[in-house]
N, C-alpha and C. Protein backbone atom coordinates (compact mmCIF):
# COMPACT_ATOMS: atom_id res chain seq x y z
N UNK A 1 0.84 -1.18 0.00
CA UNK A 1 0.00 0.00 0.00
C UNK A 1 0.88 1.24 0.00
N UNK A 2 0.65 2.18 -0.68
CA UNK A 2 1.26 3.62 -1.15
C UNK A 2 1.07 4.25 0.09
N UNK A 3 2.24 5.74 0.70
CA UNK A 3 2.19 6.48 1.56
C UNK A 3 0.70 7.03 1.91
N UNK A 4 0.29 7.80 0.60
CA UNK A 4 -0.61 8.01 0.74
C UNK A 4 -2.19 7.55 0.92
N UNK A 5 -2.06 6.21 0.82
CA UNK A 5 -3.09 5.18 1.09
C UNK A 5 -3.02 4.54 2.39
N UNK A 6 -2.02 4.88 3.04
CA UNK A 6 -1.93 4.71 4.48
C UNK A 6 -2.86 5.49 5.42
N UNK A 7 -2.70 6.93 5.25
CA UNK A 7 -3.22 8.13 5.47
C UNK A 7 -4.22 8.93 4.88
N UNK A 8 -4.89 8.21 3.87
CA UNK A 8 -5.95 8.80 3.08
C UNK A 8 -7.38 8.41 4.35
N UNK A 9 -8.12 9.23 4.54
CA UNK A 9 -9.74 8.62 5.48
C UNK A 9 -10.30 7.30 5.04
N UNK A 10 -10.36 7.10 3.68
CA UNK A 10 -10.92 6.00 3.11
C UNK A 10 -10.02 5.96 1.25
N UNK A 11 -10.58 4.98 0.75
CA UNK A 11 -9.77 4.41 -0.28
C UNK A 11 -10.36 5.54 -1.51
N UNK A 12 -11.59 6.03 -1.27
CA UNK A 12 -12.29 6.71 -2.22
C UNK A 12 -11.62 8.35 -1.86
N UNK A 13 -10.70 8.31 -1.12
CA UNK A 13 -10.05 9.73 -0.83
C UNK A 13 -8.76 10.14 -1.39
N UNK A 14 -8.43 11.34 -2.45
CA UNK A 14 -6.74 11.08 -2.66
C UNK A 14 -6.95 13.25 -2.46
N UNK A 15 -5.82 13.79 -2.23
CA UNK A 15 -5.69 14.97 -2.32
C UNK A 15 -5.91 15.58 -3.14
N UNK A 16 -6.27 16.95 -2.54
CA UNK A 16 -7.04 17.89 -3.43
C UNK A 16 -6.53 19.16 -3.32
N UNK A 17 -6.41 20.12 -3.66
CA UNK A 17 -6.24 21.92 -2.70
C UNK A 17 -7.31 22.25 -2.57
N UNK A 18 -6.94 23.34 -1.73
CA UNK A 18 -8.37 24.17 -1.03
C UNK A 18 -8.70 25.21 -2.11
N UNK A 19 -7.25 25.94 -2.45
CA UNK A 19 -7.67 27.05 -3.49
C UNK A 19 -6.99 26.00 -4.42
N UNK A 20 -7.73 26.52 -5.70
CA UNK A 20 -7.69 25.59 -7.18
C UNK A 20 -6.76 27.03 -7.51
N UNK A 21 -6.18 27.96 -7.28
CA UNK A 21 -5.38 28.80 -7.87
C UNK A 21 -3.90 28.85 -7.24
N UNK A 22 -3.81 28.32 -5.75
CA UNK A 22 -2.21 28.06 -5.25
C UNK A 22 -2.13 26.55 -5.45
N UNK A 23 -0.76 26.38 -5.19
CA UNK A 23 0.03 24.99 -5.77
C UNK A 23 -0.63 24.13 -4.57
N UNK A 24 0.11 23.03 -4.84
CA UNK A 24 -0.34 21.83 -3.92
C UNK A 24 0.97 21.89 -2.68
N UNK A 25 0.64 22.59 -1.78
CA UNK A 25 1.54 22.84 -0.62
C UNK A 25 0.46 22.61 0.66
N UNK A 26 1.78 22.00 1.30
CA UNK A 26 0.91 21.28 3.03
C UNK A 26 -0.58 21.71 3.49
N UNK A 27 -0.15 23.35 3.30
CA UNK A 27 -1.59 23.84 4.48
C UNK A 27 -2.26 24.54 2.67
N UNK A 28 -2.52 23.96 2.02
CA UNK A 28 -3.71 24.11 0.84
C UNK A 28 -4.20 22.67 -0.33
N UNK A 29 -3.71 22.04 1.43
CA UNK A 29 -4.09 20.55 0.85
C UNK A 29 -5.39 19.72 1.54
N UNK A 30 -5.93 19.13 1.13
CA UNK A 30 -6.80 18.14 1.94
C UNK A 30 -7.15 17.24 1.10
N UNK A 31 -7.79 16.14 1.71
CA UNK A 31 -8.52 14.91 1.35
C UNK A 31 -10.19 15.05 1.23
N UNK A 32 -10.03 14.41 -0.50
CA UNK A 32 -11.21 14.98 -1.11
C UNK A 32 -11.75 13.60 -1.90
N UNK A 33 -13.14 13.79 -1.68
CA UNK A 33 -13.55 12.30 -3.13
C UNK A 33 -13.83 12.85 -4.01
N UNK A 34 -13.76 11.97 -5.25
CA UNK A 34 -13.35 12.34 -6.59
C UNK A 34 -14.90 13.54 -6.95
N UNK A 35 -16.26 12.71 -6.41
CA UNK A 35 -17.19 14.17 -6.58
C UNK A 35 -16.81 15.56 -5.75
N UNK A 36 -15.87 15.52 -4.71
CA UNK A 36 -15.81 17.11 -4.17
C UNK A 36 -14.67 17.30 -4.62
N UNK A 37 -13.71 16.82 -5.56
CA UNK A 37 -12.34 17.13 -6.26
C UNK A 37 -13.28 18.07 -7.96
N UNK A 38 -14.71 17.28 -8.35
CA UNK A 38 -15.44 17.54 -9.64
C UNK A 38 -15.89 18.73 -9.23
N UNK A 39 -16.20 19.08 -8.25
CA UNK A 39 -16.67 20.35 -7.79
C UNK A 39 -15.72 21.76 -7.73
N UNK A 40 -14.51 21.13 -6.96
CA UNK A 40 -13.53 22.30 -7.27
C UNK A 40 -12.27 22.26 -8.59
N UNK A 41 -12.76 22.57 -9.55
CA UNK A 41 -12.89 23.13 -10.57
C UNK A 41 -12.38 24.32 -10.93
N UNK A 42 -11.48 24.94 -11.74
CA UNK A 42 -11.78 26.25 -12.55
C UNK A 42 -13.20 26.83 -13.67
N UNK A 43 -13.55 25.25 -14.40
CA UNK A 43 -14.37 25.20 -15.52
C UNK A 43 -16.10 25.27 -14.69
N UNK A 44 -16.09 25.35 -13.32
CA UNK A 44 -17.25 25.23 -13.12
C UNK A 44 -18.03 26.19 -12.68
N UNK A 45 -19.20 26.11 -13.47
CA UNK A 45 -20.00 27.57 -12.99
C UNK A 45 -20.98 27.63 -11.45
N UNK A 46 -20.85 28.58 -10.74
CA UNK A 46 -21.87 28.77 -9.76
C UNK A 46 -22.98 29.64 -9.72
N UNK A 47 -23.73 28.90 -8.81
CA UNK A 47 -25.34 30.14 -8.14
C UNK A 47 -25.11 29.78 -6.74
N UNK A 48 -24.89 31.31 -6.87
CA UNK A 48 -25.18 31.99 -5.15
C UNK A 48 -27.07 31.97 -4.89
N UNK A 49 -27.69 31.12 -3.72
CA UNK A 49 -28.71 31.44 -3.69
C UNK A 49 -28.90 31.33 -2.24
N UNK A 50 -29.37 32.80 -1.40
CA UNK A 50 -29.56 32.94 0.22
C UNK A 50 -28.63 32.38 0.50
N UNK A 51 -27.23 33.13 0.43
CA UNK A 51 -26.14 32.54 0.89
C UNK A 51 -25.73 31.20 1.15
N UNK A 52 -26.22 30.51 0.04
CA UNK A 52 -25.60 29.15 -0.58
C UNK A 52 -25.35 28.99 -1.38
N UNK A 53 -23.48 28.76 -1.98
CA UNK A 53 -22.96 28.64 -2.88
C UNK A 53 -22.65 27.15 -3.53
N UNK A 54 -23.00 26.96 -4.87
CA UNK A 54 -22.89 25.43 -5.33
C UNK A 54 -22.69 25.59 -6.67
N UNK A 55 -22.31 24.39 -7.19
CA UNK A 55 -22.03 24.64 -8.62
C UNK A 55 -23.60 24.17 -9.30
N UNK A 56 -23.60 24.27 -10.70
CA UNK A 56 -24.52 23.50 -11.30
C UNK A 56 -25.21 22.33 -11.30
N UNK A 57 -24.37 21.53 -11.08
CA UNK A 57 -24.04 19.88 -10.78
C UNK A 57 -25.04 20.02 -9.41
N UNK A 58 -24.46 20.59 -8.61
CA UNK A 58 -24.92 20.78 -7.19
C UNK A 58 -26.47 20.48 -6.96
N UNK A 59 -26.69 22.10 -7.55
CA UNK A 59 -28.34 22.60 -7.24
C UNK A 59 -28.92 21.43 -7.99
N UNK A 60 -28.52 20.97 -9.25
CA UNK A 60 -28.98 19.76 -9.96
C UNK A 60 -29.24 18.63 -9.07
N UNK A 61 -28.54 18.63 -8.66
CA UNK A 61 -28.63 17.08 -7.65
C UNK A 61 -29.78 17.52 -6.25
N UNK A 62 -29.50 18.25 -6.10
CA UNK A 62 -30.27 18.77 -4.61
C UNK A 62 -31.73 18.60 -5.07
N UNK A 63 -32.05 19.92 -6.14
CA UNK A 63 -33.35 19.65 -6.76
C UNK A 63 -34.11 18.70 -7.78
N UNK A 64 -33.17 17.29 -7.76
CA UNK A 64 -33.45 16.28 -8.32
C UNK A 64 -33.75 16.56 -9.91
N UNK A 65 -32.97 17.66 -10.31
CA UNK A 65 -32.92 18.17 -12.02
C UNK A 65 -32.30 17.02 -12.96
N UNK A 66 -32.48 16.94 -14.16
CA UNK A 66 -31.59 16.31 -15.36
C UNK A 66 -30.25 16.88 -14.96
N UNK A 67 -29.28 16.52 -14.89
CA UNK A 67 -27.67 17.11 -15.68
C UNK A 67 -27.96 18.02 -16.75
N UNK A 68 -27.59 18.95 -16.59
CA UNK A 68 -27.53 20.08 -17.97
C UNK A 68 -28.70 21.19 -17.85
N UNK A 69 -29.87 20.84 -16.84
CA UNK A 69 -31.32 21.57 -16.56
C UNK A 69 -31.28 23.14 -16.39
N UNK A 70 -30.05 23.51 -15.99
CA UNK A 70 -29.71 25.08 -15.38
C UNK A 70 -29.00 25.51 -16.30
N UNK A 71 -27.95 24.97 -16.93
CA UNK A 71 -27.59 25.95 -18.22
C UNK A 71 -28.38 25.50 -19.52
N UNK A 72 -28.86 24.92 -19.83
CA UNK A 72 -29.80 24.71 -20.82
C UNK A 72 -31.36 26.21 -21.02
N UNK A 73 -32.02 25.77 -19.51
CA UNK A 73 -32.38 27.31 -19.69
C UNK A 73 -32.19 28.51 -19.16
N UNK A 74 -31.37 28.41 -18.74
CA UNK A 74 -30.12 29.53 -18.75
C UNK A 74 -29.87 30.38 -19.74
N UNK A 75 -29.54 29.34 -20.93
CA UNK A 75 -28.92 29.88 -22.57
C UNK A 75 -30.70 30.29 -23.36
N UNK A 76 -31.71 28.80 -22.82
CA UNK A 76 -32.98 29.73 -23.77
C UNK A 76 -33.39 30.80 -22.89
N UNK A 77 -33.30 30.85 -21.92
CA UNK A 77 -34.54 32.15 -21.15
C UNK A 77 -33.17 33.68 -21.31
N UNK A 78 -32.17 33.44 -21.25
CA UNK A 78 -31.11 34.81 -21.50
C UNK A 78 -31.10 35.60 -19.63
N UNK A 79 -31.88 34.52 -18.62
CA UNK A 79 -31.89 35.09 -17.47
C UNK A 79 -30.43 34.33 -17.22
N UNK A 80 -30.66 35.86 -15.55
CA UNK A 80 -29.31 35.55 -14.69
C UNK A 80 -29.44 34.08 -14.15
N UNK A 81 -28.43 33.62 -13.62
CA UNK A 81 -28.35 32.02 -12.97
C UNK A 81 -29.06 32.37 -11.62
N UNK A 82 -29.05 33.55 -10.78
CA UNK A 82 -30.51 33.48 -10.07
C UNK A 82 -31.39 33.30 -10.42
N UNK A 83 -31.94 34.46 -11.45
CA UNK A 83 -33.27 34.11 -11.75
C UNK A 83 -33.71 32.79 -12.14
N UNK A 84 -32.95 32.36 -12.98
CA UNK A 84 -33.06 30.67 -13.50
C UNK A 84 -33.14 30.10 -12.31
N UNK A 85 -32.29 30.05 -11.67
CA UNK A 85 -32.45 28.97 -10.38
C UNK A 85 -34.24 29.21 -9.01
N UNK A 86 -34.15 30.52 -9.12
CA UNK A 86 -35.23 31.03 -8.26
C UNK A 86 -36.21 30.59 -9.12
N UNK A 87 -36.72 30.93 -10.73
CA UNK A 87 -38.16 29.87 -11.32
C UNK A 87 -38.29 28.46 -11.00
N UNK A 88 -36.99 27.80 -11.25
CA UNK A 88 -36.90 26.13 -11.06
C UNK A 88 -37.40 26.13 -9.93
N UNK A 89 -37.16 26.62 -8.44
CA UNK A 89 -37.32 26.28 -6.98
C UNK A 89 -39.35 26.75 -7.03
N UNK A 90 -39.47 28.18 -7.54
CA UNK A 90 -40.41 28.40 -7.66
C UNK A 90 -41.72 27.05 -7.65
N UNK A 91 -41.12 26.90 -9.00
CA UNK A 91 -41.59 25.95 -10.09
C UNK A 91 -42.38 24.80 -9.52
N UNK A 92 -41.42 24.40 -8.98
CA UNK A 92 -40.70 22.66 -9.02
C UNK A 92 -40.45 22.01 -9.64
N UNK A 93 -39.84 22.52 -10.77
CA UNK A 93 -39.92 21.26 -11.82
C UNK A 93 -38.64 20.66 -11.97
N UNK A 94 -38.81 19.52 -12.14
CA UNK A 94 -38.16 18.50 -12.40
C UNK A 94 -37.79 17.67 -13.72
């Protein structure tokens, strides 16, 4: 077994940084699974909603959406990613 598989929480854990913009140094490191490694991202977009921040993926999963549901009408409605996100919750749709 590898150093780091000694010391990982579980097998589904390998390192991650905290900021995705400094290097991989001691104190901007942690142990992450591969979905909260998909999350921190450069390529990924967020909605701030009542001071909860998540990516797309996120609110998708929370509000039991398709994959793709928030930028899809996002791009047809030409609204902000609040507003988009505040109709869906509105809504409910699924």
């Amino acid at each position: 077994m590898s150093v780091i598989k000694d010391f990982a929480p579980s097998l589904k854990h390998s390192v991650d940084r905290i900021n995705i913009n400094e290097d991989y140094e001691p104190n901007n490191c942690k142990w992450a699974t591969q979905e909260e490694q998909s999350n921190n991202t450069r390529s990924n977009k967020f909605i701030t909603l009542n001071g909860k921040t998540q990516t797309y993926s996120q609110w998708e999963r929370e509000l039991n959406l398709r994959k793709g549901t928030i930028s899809q009408r996002k791009i047809q409605s030409g609204w902000t990613d609040k507003d988009c996100l505040n109709s869906i919750i509105k809504r409910g749709d699924s």
